[in-house]
PDB file of N, CA and C in Angstrom:
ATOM      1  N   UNK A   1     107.707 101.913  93.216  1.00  0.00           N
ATOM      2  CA  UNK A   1     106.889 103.049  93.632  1.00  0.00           C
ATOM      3  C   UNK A   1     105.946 102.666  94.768  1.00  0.00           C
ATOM      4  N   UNK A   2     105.281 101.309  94.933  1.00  0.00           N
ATOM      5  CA  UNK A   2     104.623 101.389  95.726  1.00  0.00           C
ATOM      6  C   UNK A   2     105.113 100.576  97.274  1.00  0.00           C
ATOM      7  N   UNK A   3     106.665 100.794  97.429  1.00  0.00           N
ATOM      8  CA  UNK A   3     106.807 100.614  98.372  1.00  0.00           C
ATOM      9  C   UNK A   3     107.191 102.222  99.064  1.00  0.00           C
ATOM     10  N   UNK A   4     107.418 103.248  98.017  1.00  0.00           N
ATOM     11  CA  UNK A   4     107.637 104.347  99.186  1.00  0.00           C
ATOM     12  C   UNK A   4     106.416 104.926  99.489  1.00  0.00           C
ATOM     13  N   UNK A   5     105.427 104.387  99.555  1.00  0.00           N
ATOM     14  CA  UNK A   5     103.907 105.124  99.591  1.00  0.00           C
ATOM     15  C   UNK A   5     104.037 105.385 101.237  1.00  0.00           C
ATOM     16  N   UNK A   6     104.472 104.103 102.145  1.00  0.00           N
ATOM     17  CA  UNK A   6     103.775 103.836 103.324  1.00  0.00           C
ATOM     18  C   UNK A   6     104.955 105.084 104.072  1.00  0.00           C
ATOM     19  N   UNK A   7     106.276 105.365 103.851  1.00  0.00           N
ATOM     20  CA  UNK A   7     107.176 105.990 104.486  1.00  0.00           C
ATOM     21  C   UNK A   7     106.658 107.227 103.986  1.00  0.00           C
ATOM     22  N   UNK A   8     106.392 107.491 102.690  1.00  0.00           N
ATOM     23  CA  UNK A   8     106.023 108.799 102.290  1.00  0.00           C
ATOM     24  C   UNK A   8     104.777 109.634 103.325  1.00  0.00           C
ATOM     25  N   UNK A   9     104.020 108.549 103.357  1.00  0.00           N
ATOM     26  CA  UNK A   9     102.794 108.792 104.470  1.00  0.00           C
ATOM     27  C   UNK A   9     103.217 109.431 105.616  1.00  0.00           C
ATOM     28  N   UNK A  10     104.608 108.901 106.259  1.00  0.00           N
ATOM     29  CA  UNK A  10     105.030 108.930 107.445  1.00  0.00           C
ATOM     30  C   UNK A  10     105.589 110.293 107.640  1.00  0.00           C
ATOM     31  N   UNK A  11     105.809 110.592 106.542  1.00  0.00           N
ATOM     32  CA  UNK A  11     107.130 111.653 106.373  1.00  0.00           C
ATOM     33  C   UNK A  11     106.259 112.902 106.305  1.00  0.00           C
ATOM     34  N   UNK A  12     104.924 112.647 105.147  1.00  0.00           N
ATOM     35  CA  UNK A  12     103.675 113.820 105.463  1.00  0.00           C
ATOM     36  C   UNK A  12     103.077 113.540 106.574  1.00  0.00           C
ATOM     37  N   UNK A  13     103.115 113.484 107.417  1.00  0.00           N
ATOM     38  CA  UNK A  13     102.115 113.117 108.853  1.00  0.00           C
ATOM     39  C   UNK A  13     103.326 113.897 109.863  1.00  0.00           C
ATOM     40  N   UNK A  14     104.923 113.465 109.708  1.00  0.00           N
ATOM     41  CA  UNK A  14     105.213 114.386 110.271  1.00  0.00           C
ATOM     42  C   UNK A  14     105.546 115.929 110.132  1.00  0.00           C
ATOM     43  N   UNK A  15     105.533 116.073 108.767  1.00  0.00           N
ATOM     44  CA  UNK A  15     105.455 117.243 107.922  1.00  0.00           C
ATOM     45  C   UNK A  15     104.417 118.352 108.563  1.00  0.00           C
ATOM     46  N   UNK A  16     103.029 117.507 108.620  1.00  0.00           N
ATOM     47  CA  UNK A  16     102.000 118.148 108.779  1.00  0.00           C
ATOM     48  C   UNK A  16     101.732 118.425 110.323  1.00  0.00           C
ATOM     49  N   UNK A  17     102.723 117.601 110.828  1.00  0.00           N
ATOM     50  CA  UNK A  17     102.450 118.263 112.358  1.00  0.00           C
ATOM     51  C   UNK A  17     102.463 117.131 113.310  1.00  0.00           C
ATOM     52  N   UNK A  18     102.021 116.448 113.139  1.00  0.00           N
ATOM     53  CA  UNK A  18     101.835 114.819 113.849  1.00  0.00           C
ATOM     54  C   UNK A  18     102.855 114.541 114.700  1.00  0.00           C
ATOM     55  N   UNK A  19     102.562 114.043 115.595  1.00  0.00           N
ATOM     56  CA  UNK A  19     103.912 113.535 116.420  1.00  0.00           C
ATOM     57  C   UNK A  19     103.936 112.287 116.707  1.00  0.00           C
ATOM     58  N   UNK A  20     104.792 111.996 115.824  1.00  0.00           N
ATOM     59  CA  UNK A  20     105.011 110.307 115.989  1.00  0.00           C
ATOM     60  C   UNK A  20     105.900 109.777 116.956  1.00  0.00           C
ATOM     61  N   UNK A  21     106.258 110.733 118.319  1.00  0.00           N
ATOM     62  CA  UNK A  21     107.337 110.335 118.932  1.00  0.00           C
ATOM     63  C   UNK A  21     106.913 109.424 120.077  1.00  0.00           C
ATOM     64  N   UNK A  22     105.854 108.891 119.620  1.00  0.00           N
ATOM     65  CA  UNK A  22     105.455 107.464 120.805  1.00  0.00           C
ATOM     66  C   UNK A  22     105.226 106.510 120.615  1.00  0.00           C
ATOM     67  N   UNK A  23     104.923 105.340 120.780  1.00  0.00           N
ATOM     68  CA  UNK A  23     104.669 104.372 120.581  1.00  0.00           C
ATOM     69  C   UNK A  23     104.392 103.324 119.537  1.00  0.00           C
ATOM     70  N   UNK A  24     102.916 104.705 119.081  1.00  0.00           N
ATOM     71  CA  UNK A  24     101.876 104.144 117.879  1.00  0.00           C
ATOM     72  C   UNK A  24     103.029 104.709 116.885  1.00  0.00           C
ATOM     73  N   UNK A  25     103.636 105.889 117.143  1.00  0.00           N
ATOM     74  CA  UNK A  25     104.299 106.536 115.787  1.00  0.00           C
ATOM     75  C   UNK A  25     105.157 106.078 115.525  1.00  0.00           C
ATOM     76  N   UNK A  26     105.974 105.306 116.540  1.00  0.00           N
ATOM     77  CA  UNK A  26     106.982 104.516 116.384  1.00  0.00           C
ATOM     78  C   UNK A  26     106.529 103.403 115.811  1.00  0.00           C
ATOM     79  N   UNK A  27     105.562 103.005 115.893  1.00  0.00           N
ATOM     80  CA  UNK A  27     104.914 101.464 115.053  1.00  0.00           C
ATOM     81  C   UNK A  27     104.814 101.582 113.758  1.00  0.00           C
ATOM     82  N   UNK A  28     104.321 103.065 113.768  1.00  0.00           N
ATOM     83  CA  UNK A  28     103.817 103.188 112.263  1.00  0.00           C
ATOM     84  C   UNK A  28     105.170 103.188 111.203  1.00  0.00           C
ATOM     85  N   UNK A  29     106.582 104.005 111.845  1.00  0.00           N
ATOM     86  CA  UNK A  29     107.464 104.593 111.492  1.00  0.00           C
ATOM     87  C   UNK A  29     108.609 102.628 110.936  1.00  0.00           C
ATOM     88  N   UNK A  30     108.070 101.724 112.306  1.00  0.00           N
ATOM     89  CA  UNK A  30     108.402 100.756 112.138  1.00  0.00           C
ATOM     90  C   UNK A  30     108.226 100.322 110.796  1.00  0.00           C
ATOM     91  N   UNK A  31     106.899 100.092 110.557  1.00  0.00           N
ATOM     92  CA  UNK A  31     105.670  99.448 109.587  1.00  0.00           C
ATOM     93  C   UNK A  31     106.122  99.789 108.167  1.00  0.00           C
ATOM     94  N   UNK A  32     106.375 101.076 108.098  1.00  0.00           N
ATOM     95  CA  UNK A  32     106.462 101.530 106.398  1.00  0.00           C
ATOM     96  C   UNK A  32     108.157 101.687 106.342  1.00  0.00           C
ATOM     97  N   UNK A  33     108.939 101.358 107.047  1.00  0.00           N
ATOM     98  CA  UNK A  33     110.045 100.988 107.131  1.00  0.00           C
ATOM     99  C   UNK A  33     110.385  99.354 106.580  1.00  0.00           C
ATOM    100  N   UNK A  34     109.753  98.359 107.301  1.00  0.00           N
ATOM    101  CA  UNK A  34     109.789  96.977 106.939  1.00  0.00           C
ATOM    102  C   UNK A  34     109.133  97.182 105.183  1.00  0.00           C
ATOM    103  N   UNK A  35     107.986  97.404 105.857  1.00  0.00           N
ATOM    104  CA  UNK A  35     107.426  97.723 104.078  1.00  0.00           C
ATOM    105  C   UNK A  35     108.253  98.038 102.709  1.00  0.00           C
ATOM    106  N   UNK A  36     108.905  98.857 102.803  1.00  0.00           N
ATOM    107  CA  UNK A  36     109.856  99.335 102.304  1.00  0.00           C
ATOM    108  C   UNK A  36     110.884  98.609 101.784  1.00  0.00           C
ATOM    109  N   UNK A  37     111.169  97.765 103.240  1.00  0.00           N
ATOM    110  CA  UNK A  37     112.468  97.088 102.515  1.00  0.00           C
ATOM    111  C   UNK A  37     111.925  95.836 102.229  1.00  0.00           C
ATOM    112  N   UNK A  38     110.469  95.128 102.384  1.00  0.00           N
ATOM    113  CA  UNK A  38     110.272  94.156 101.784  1.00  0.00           C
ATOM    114  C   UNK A  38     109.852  94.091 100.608  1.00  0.00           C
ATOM    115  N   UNK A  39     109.502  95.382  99.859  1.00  0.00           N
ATOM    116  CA  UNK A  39     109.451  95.594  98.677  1.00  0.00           C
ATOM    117  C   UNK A  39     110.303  95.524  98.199  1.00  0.00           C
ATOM    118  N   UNK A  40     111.485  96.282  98.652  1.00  0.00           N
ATOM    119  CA  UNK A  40     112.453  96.389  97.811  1.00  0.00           C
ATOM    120  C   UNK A  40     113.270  94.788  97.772  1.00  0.00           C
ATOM    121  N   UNK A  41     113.378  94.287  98.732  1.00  0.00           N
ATOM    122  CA  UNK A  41     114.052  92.882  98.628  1.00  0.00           C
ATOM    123  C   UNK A  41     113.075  92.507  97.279  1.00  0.00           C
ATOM    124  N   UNK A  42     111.609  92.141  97.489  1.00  0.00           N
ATOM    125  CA  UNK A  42     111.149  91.459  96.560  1.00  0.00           C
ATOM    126  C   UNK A  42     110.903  91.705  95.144  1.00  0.00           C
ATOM    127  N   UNK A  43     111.079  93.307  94.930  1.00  0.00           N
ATOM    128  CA  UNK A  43     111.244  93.683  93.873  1.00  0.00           C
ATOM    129  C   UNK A  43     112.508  93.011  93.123  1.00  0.00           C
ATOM    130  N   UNK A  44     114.288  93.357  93.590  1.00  0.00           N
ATOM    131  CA  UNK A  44     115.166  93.029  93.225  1.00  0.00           C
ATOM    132  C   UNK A  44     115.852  91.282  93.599  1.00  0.00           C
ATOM    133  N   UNK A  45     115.292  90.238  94.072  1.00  0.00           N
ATOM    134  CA  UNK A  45     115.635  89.393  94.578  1.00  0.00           C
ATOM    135  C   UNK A  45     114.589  88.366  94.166  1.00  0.00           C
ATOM    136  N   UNK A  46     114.941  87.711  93.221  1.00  0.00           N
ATOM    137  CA  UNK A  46     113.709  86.818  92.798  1.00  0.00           C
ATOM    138  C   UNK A  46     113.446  85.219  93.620  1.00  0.00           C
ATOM    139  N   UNK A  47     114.800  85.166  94.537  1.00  0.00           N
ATOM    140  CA  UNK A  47     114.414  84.401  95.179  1.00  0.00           C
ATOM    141  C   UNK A  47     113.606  85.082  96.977  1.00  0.00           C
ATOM    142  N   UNK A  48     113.069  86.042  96.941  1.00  0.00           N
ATOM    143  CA  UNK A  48     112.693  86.608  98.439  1.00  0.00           C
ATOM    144  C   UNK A  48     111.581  85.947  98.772  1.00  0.00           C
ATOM    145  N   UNK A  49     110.310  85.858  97.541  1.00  0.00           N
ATOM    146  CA  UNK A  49     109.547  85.131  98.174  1.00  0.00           C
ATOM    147  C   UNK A  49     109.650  83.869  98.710  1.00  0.00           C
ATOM    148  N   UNK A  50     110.432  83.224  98.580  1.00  0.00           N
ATOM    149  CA  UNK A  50     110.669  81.997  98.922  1.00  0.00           C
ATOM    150  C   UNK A  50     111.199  81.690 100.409  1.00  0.00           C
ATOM    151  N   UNK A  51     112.073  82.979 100.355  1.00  0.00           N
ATOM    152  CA  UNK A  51     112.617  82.761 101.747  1.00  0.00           C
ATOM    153  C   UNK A  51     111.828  83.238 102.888  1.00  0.00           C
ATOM    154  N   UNK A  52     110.933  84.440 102.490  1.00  0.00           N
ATOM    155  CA  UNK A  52     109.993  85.008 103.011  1.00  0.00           C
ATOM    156  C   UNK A  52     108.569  84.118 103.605  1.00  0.00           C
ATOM    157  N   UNK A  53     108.435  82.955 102.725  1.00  0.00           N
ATOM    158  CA  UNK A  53     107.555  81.749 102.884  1.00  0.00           C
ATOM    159  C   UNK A  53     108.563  80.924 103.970  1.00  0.00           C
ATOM    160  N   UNK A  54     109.515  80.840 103.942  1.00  0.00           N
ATOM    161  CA  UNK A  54     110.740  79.905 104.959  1.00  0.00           C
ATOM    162  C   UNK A  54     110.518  80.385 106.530  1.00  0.00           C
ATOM    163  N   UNK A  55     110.682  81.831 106.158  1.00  0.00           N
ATOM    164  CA  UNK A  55     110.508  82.822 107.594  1.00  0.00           C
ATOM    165  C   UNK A  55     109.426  82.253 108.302  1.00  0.00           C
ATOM    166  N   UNK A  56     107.976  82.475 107.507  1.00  0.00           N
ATOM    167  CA  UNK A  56     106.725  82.435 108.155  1.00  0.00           C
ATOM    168  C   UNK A  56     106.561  80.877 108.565  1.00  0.00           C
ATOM    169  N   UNK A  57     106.833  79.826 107.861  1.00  0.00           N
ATOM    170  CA  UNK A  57     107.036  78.318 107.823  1.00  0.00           C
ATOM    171  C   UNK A  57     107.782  78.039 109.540  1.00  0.00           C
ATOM    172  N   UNK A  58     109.240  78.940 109.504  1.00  0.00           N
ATOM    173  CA  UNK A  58     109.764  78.802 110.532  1.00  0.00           C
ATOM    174  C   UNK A  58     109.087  79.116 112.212  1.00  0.00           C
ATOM    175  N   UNK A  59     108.419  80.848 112.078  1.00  0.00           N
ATOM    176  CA  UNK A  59     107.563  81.070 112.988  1.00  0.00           C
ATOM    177  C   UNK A  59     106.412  80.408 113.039  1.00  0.00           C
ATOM    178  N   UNK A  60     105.488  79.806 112.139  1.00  0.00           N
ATOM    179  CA  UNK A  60     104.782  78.888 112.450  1.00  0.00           C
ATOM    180  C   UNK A  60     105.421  77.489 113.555  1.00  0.00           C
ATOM    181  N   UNK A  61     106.269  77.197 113.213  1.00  0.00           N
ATOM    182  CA  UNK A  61     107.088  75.933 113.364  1.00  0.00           C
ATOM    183  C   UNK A  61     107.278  76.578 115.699  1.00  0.00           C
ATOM    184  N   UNK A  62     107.732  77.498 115.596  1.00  0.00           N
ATOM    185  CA  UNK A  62     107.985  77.914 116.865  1.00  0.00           C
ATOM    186  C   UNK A  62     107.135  78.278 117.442  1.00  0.00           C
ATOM    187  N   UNK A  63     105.924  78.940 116.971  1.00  0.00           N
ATOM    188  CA  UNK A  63     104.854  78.845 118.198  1.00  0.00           C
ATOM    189  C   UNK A  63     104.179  77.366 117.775  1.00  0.00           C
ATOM    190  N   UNK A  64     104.053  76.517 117.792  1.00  0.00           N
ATOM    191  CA  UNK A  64     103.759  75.335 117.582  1.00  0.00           C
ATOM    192  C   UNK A  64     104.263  74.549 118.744  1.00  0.00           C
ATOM    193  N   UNK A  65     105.515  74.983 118.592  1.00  0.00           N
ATOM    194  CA  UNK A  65     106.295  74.181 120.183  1.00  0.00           C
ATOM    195  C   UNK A  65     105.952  74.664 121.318  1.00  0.00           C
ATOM    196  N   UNK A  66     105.437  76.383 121.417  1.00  0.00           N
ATOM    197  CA  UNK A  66     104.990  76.884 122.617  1.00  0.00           C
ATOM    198  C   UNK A  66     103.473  76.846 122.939  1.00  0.00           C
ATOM    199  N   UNK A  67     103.309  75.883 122.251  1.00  0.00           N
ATOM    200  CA  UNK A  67     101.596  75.595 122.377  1.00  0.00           C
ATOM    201  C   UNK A  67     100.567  76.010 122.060  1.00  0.00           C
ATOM    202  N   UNK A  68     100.828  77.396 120.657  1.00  0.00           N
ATOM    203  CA  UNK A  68      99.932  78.073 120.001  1.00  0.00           C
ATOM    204  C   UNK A  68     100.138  78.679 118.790  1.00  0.00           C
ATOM    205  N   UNK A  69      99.588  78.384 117.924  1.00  0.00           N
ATOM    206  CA  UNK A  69      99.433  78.952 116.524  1.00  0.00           C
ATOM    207  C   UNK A  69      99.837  80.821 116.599  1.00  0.00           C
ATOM    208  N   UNK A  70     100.354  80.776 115.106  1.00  0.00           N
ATOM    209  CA  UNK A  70     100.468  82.373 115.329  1.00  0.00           C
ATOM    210  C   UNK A  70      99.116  83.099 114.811  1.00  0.00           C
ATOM    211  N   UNK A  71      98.396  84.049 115.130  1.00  0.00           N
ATOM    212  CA  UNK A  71      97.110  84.439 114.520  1.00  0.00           C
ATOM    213  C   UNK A  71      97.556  85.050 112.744  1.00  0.00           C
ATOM    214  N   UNK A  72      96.571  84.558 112.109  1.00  0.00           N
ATOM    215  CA  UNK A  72      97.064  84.459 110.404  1.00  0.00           C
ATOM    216  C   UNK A  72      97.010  86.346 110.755  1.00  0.00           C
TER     217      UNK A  72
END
């Protein structure tokens, strides 16, 4: 349940009139999209956090080589 909160948001915002057809709306539309499915991976996949810690481990690892930390 509380991963369809952030799309649900999206879906009343365009419901209500909003126009998400730029940029920010596209970010937002991005946002509760990922959300979504990282819930749902981590809901059903008991190994996600792990790999999800691998991901961030990895992008740490690559801006490291380009000479800067990623901002937490």
């Amino acid at each position: 349940m509380l991963g369809l909160i952030p799309p649900a948001l999206v879906l009343g915002a365009k419901l209500a009139g909003f126009d998400l057809s730029g940029p920010i709306g596209g970010a937002w539309v991005v946002a509760a999209t990922a959300w979504f499915a990282l819930t749902l991976l981590t809901t059903f996949d008991s190994q996600a956090a792990t790999r999800i810690s691998l991901l961030k481990d990895a992008a740490e690892l690559t801006a490291s080589f380009r000479g800067g930390a990623p901002k937490p």
